[in-house]
N, C-alpha and C. Protein backbone atom coordinates (compact mmCIF):
# COMPACT_ATOMS: atom_id res chain seq x y z
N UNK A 1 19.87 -37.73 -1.83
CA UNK A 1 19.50 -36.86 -2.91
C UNK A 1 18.15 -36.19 -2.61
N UNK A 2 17.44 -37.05 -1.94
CA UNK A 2 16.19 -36.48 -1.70
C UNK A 2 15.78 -35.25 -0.96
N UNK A 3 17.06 -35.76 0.53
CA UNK A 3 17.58 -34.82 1.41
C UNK A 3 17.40 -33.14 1.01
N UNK A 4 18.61 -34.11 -0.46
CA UNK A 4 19.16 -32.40 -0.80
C UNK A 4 18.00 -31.31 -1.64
N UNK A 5 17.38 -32.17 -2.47
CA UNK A 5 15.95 -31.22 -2.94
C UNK A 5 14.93 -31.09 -2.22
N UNK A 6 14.59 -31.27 -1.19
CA UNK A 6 13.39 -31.11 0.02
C UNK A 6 14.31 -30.32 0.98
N UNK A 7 15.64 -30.02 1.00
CA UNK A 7 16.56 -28.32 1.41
C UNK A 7 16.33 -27.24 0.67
N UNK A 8 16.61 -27.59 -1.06
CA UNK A 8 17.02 -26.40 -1.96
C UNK A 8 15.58 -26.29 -1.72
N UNK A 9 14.10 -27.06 -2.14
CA UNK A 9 13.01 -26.45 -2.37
C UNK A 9 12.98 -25.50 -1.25
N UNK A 10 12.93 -26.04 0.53
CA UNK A 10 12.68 -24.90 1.70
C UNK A 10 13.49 -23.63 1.37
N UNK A 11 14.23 -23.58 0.74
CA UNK A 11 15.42 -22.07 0.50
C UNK A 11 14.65 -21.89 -0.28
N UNK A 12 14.18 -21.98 -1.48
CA UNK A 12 14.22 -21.64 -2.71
C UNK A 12 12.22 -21.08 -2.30
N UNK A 13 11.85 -21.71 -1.65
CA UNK A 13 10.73 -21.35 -1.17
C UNK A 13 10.68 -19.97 0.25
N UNK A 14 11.14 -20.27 1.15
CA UNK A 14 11.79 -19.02 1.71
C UNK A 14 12.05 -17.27 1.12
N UNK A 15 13.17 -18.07 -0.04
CA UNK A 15 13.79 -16.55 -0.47
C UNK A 15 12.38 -16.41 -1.29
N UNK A 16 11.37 -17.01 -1.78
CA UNK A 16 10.22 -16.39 -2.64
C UNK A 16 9.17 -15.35 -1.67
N UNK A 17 8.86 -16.21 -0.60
CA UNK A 17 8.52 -15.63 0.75
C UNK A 17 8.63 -14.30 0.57
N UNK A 18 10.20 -14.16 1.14
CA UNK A 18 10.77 -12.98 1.28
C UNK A 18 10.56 -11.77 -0.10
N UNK A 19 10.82 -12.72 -0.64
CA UNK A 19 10.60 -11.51 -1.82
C UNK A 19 9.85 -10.92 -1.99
N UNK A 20 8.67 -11.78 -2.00
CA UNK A 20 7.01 -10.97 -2.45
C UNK A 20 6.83 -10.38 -0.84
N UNK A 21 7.54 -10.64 0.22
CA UNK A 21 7.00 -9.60 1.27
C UNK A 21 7.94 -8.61 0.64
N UNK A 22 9.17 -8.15 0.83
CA UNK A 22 9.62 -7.05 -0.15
C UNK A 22 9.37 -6.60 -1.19
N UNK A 23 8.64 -6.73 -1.62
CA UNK A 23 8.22 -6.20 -3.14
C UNK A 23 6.46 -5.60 -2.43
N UNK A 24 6.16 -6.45 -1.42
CA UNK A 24 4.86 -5.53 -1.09
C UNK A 24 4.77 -4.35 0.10
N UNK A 25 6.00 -4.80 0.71
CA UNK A 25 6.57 -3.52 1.39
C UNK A 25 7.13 -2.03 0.69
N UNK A 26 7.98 -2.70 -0.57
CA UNK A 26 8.19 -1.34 -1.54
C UNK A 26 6.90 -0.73 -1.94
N UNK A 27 5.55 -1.43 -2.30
CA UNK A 27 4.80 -1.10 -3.61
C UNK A 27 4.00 -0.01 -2.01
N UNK A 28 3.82 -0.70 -0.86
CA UNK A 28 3.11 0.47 0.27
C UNK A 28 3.78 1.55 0.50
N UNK A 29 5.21 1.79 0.41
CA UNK A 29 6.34 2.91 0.79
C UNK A 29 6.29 3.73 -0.60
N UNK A 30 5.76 3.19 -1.67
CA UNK A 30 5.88 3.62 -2.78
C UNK A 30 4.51 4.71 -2.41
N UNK A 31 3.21 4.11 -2.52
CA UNK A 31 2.22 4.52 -2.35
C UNK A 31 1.93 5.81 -1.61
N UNK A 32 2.78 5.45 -0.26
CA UNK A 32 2.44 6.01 0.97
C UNK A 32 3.11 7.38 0.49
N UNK A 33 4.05 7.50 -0.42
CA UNK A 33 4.95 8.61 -0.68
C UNK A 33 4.57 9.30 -1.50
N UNK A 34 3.61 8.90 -2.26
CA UNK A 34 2.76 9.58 -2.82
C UNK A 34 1.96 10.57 -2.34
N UNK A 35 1.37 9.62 -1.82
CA UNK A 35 0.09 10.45 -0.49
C UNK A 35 0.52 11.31 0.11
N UNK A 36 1.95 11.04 1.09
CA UNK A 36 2.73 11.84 1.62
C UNK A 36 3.00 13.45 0.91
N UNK A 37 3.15 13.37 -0.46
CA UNK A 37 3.94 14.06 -1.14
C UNK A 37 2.49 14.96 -1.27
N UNK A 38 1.89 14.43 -2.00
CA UNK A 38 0.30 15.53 -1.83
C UNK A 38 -0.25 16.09 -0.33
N UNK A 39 0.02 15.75 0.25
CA UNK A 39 -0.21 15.75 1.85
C UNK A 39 0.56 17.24 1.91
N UNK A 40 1.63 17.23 1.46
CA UNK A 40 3.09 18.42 2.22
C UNK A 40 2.45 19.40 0.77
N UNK A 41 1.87 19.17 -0.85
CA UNK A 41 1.59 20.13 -1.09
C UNK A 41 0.17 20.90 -0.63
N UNK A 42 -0.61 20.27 -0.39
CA UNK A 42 -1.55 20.90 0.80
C UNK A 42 -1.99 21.58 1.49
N UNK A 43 -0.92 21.22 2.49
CA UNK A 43 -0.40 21.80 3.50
C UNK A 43 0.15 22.77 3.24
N UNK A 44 1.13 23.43 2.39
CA UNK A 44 1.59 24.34 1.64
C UNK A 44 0.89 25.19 0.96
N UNK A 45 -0.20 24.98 0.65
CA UNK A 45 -1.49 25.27 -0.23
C UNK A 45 -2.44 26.36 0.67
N UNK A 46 -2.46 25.70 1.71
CA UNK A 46 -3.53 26.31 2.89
C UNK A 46 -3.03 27.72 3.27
N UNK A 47 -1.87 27.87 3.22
CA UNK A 47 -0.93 29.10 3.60
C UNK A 47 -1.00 29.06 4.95
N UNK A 48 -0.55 28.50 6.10
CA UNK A 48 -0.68 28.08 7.55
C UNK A 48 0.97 29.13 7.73
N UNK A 49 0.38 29.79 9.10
CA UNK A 49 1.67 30.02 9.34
C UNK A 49 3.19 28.83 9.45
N UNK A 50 3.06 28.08 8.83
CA UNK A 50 4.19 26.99 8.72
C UNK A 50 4.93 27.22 8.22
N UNK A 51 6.68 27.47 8.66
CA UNK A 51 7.65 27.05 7.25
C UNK A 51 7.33 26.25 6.55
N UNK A 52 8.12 26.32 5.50
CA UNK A 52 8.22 25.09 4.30
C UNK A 52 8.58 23.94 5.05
N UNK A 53 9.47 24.24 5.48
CA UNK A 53 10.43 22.73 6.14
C UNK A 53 9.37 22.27 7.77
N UNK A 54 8.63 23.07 7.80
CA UNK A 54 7.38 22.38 8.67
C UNK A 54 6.37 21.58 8.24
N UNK A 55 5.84 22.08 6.98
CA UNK A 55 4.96 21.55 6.17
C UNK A 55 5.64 20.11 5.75
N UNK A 56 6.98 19.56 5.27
CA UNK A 56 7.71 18.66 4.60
C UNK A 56 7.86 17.60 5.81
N UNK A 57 8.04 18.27 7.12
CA UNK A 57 8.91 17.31 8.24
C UNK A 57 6.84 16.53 8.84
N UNK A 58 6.40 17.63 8.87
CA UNK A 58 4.59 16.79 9.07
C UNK A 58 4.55 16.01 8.27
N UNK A 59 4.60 16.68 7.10
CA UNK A 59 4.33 15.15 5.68
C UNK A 59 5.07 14.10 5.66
N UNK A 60 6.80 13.95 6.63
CA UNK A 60 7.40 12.91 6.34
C UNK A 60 6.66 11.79 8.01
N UNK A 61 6.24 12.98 8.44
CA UNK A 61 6.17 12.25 10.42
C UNK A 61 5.01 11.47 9.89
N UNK A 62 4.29 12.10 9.23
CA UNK A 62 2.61 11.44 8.67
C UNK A 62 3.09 9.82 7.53
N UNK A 63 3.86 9.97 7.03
CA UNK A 63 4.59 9.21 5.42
C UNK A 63 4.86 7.79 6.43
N UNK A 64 5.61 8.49 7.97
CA UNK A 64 6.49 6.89 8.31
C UNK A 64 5.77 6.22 8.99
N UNK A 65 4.67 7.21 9.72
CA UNK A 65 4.01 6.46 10.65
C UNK A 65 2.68 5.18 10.03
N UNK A 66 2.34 6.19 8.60
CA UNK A 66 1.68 5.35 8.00
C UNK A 66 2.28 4.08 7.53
N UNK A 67 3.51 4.25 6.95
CA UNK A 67 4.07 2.88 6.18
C UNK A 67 3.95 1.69 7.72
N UNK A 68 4.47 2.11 8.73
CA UNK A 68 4.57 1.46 9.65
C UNK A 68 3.18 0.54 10.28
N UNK A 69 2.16 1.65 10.10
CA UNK A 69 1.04 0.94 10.51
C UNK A 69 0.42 -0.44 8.80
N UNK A 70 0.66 0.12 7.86
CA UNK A 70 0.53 -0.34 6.68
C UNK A 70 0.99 -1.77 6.97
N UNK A 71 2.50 -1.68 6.89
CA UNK A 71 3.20 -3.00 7.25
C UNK A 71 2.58 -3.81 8.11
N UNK A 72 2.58 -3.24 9.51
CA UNK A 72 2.49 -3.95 10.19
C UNK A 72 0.78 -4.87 10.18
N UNK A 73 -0.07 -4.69 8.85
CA UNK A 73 -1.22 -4.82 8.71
C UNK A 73 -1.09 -6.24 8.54
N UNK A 74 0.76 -6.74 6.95
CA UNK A 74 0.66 -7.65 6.55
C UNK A 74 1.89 -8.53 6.71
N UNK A 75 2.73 -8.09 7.09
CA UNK A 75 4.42 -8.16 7.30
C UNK A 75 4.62 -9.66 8.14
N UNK A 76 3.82 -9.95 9.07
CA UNK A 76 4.04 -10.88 10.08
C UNK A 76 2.89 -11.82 9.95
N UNK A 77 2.26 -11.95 8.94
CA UNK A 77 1.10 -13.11 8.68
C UNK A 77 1.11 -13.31 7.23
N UNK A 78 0.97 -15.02 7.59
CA UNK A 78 1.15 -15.94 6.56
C UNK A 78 1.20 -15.31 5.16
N UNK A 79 2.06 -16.04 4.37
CA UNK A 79 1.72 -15.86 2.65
C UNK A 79 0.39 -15.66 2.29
N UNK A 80 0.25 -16.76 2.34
CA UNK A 80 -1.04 -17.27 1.77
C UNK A 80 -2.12 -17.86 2.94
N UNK A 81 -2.80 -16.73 3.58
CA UNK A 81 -3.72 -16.85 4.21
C UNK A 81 -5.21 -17.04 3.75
N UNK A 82 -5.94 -17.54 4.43
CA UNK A 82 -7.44 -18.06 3.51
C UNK A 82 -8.83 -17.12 4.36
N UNK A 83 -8.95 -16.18 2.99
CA UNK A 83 -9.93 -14.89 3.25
C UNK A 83 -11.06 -15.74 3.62
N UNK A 84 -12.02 -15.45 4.52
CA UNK A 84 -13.04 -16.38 4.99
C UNK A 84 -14.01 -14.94 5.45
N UNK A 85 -15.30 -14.72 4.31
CA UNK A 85 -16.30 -13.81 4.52
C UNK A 85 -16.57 -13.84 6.04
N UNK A 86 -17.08 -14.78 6.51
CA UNK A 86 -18.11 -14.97 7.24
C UNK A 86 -16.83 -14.22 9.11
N UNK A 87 -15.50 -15.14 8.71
CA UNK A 87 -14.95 -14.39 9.83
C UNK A 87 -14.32 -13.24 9.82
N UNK A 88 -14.39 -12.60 7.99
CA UNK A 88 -14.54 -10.69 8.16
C UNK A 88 -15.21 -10.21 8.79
N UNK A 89 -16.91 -10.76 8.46
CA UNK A 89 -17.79 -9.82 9.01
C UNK A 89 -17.57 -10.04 10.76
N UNK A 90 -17.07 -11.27 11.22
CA UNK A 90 -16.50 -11.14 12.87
C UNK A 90 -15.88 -10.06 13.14
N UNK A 91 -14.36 -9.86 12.59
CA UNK A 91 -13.83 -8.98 13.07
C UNK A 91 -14.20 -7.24 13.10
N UNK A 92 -15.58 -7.14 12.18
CA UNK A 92 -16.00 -5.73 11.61
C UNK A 92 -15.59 -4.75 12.68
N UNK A 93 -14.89 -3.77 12.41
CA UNK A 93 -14.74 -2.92 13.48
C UNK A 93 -13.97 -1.46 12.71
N UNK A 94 -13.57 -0.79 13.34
CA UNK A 94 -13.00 0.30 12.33
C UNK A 94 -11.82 0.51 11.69
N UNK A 95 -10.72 -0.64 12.31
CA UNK A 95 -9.83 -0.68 11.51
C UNK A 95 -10.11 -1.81 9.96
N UNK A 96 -11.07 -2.73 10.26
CA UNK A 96 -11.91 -3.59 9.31
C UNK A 96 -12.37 -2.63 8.19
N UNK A 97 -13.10 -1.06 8.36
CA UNK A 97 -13.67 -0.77 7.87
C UNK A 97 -12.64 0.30 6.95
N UNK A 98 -11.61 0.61 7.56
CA UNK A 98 -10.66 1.72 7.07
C UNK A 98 -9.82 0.67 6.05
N UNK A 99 -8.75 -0.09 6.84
CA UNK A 99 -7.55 -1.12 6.37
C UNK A 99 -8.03 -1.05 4.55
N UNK A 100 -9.08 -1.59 4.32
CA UNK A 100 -9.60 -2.11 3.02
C UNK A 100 -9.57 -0.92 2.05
N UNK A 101 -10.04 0.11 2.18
CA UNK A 101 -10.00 1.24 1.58
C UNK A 101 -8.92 1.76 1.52
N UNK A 102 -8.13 2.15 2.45
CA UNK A 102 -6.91 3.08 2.65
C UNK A 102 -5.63 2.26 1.98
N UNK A 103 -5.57 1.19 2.21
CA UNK A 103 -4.57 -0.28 1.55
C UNK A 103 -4.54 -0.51 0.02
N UNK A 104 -5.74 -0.37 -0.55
CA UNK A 104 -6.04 -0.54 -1.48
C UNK A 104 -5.74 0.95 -2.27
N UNK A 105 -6.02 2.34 -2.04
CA UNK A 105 -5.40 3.30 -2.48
C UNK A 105 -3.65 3.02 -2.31
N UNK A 106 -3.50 3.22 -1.74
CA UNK A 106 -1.99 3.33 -1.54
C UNK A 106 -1.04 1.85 -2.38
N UNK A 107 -1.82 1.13 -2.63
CA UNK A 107 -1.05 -0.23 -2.95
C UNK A 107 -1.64 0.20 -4.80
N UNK A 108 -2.69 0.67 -5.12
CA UNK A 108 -3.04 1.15 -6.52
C UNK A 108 -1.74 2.21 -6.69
N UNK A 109 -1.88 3.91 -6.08
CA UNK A 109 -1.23 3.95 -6.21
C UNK A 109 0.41 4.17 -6.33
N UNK A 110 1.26 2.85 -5.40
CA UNK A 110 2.26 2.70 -5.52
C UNK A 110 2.16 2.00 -7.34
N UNK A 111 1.35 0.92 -7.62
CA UNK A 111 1.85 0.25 -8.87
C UNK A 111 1.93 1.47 -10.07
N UNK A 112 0.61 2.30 -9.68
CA UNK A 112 0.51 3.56 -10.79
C UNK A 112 1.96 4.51 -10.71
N UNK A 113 2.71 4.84 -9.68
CA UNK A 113 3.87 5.31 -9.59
C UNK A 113 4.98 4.61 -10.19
N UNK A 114 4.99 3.35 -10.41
CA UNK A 114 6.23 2.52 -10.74
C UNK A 114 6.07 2.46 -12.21
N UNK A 115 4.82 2.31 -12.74
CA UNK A 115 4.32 2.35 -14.19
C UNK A 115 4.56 3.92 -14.74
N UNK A 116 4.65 4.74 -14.31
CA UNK A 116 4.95 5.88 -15.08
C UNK A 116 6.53 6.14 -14.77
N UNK A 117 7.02 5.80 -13.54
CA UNK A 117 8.63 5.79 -13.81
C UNK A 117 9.34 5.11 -14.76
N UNK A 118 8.59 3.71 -15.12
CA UNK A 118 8.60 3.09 -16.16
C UNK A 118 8.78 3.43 -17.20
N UNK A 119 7.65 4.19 -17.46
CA UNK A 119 7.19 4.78 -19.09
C UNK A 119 7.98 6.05 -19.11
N UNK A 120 8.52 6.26 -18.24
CA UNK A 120 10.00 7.63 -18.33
C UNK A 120 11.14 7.41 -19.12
N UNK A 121 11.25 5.87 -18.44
CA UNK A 121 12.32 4.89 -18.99
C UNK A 121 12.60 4.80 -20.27
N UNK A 122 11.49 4.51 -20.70
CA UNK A 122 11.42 3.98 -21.86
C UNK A 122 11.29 4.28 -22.97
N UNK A 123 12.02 4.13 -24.15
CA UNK A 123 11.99 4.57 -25.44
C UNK A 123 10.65 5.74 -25.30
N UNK A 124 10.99 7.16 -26.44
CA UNK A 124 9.39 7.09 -26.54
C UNK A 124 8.74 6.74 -28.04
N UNK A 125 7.85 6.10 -27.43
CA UNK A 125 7.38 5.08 -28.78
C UNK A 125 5.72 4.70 -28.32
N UNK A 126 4.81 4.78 -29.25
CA UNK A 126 3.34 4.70 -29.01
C UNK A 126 2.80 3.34 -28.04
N UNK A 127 4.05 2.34 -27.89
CA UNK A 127 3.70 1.48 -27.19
C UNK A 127 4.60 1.68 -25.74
N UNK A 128 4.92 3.03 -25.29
CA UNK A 128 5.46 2.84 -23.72
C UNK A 128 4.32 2.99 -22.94
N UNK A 129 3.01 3.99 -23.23
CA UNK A 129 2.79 4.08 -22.10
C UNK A 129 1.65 2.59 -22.10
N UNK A 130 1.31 2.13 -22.47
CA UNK A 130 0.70 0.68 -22.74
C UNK A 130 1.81 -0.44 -22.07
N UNK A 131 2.76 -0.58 -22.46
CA UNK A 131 3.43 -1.70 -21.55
C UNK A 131 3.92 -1.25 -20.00
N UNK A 132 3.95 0.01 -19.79
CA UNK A 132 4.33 0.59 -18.82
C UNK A 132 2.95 0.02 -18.04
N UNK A 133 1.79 0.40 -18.74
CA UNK A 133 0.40 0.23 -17.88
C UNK A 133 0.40 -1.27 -17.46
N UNK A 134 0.62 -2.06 -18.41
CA UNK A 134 0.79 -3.74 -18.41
C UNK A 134 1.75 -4.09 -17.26
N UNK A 135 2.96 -3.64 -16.95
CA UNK A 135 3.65 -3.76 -16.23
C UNK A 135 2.77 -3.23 -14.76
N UNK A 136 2.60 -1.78 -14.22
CA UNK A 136 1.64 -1.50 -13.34
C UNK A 136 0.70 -2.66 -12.94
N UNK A 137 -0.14 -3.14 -13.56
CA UNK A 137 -1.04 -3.94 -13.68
C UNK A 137 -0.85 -5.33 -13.13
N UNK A 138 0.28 -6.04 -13.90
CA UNK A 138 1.24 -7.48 -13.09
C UNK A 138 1.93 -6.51 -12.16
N UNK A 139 2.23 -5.62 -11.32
CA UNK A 139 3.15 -5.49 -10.30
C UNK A 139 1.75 -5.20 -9.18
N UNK A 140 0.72 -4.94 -9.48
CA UNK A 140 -0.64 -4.70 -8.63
C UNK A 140 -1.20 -6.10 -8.70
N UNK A 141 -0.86 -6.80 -9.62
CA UNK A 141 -1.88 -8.03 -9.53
C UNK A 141 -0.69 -9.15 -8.53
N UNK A 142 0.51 -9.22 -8.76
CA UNK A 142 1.69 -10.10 -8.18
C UNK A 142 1.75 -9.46 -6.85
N UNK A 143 2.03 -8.05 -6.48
CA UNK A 143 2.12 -8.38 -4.97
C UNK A 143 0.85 -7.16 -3.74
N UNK A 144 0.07 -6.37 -5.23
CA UNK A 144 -1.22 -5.73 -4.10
C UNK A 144 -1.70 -6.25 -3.70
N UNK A 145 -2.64 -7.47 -4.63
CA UNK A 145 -3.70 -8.33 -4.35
C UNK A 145 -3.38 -8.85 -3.31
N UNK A 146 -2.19 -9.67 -3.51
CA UNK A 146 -2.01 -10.84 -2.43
C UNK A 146 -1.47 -9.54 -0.76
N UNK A 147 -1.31 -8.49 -0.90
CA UNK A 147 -1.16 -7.57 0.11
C UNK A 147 -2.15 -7.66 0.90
N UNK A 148 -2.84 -7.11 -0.03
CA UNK A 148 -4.33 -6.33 0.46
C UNK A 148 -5.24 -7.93 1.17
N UNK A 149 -4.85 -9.33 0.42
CA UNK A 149 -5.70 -10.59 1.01
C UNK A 149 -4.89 -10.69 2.67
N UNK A 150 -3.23 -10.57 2.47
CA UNK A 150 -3.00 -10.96 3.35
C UNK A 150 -3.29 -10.35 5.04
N UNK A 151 -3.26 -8.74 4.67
CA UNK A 151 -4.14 -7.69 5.68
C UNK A 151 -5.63 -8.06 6.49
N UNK A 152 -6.33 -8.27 5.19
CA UNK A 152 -7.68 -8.61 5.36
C UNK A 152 -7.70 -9.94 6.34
N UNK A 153 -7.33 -11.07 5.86
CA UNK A 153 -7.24 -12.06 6.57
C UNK A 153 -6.89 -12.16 7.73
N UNK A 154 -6.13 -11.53 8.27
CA UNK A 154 -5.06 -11.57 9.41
C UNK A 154 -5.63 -10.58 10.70
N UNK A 155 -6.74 -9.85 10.28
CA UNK A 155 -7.68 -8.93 10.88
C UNK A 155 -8.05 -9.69 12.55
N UNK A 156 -7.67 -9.23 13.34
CA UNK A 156 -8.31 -9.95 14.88
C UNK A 156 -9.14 -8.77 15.25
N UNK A 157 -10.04 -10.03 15.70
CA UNK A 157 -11.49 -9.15 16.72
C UNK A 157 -11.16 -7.94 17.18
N UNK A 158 -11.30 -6.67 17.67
CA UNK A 158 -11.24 -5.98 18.13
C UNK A 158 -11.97 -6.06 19.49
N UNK A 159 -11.28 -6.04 20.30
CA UNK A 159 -11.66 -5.56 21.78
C UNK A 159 -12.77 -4.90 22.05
N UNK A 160 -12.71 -3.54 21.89
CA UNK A 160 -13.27 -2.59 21.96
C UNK A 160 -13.97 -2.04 20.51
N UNK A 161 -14.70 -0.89 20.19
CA UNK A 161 -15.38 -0.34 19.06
C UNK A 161 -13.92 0.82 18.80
N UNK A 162 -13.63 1.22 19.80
CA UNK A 162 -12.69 2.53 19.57
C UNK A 162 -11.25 2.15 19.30
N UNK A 163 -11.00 0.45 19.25
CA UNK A 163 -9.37 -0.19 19.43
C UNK A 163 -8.67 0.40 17.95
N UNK A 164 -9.51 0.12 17.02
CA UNK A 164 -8.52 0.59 15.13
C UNK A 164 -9.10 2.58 15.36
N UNK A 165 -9.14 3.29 16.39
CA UNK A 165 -9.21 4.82 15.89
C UNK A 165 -7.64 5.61 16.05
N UNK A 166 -6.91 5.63 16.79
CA UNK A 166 -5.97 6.17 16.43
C UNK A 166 -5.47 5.53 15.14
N UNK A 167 -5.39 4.66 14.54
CA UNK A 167 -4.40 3.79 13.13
C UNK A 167 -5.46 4.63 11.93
N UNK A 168 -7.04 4.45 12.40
CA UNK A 168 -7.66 5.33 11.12
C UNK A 168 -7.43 6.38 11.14
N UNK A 169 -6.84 7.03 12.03
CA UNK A 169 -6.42 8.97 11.89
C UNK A 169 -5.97 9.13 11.25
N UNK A 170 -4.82 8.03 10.80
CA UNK A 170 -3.82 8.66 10.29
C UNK A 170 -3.77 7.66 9.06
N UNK A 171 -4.84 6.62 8.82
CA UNK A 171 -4.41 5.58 7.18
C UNK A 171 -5.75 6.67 6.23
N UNK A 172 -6.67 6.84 6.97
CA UNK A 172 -8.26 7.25 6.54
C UNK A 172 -7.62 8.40 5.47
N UNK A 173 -6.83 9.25 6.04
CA UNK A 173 -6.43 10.51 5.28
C UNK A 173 -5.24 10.28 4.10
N UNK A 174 -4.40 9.60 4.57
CA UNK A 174 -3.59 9.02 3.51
C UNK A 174 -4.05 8.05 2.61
N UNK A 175 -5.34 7.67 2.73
CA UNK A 175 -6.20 7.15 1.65
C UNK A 175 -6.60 7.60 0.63
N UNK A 176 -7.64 8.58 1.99
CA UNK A 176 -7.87 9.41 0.48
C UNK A 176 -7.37 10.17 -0.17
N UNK A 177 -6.22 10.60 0.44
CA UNK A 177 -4.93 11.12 -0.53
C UNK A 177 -4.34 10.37 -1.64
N UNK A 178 -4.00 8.78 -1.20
CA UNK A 178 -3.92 8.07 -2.34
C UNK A 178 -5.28 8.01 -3.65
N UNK A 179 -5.98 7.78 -3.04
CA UNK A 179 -6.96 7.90 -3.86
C UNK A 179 -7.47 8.64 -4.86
N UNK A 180 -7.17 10.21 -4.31
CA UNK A 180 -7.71 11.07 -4.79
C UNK A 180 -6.29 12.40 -5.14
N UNK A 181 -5.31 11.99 -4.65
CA UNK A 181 -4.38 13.38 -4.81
C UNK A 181 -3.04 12.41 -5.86
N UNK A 182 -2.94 10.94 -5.60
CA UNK A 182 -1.83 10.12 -6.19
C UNK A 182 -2.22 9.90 -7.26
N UNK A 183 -3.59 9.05 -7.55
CA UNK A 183 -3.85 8.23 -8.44
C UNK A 183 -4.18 9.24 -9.59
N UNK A 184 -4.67 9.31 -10.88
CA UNK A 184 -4.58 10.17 -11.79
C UNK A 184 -6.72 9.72 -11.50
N UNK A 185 -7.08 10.20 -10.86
CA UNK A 185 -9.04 10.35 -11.11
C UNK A 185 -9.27 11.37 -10.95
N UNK A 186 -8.60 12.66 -10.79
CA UNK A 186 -8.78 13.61 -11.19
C UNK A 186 -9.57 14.13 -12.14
N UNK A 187 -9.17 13.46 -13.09
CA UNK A 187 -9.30 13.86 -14.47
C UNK A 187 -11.17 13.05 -15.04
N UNK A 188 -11.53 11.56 -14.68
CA UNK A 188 -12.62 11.26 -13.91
C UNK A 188 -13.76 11.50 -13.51
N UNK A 189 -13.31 13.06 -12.37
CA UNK A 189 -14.34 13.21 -11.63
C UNK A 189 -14.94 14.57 -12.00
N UNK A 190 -16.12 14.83 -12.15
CA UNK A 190 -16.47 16.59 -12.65
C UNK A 190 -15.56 17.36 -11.71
């Protein structure tokens, strides 16, 4: 009997695993598509000799490469890894200095995107966009946080000063796109 509940717990612990890595893989693809999406109006904006469908296919080449580097920040290290100041400031280097900023837009807002699809959803009634926000809020606190710890943690020395510059080319800008073109601070800033 014992057998059998020290099995179901490893499954039952497993598929949780899995989950909250899927659910923090959606909330970065969520994010990133955001960014993406302001990115291609932009670009569109500038009036560049570009087709349309040039401007859209950059914004999607920019969208995958980021999710990819995103992932691969937190995808393959531990759940629950243990943030330790002293061996951040070891690894300081420029993907150290980007990862934190750029992760943190894009993982805000993916939850801010899911909270207003939400509040689409939903009755309209003086309390959607409030539980919609509540919801945002537990879907940023259940799987950003623990995103954004598990990134941070998992950070190795850098080699070189120049090893995280190609990955900041391309998270640095989709940051501050999240930041500043996704998230609603617009409204915020003079």
């Amino acid at each position: 009997m014992r057998a059998m509940l020290a099995f179901t717990d490893r499954v039952a612990g497993g598929v949780a695993r899995g989950a909250t890595t899927l659910g923090q893989c959606a909330l970065v693809a969520l994010g990133v598509h955001l960014a993406a999406d302001s990115l291609a109006g932009r670009l569109l904006g500038l009036e560049l000799p570009l087709p349309v469908s040039a401007s859209a296919w950059a914004a999607l080449g920019v969208e995958l490469l980021a999710i990819a580097l995103f992932w691969d920040s937190f995808v393959l290290s531990p759940q629950q890894p243990r943030l330790v100041w002293r061996r951040f400031r070891a690894v300081l280097g420029i993907r150290a200095l980007v990862l934190p900023f750029s992760l943190s837009g894009v993982l805000l807002a993916g939850s801010w995107s899911l909270s207003m699809a939400l509040e689409d959803l939903l009755p309209a009634s003086p309390w959607a966009r409030p539980a919609a926000a509540l919801v945002g809020l537990a879907v940023c606190g259940r799987f950003g946080w623990p995103a954004l710890l598990r990134a941070l943690a998992c950070l190795e020395p850098p080699k070189r000063w120049s090893e995280g510059l190609p990955a900041a080319l391309i998270l640095t800008p989709i940051g501050l796109l999240a930041w500043f073109g996704a998230l609603p601070l617009s409204w915020l800033l003079p």
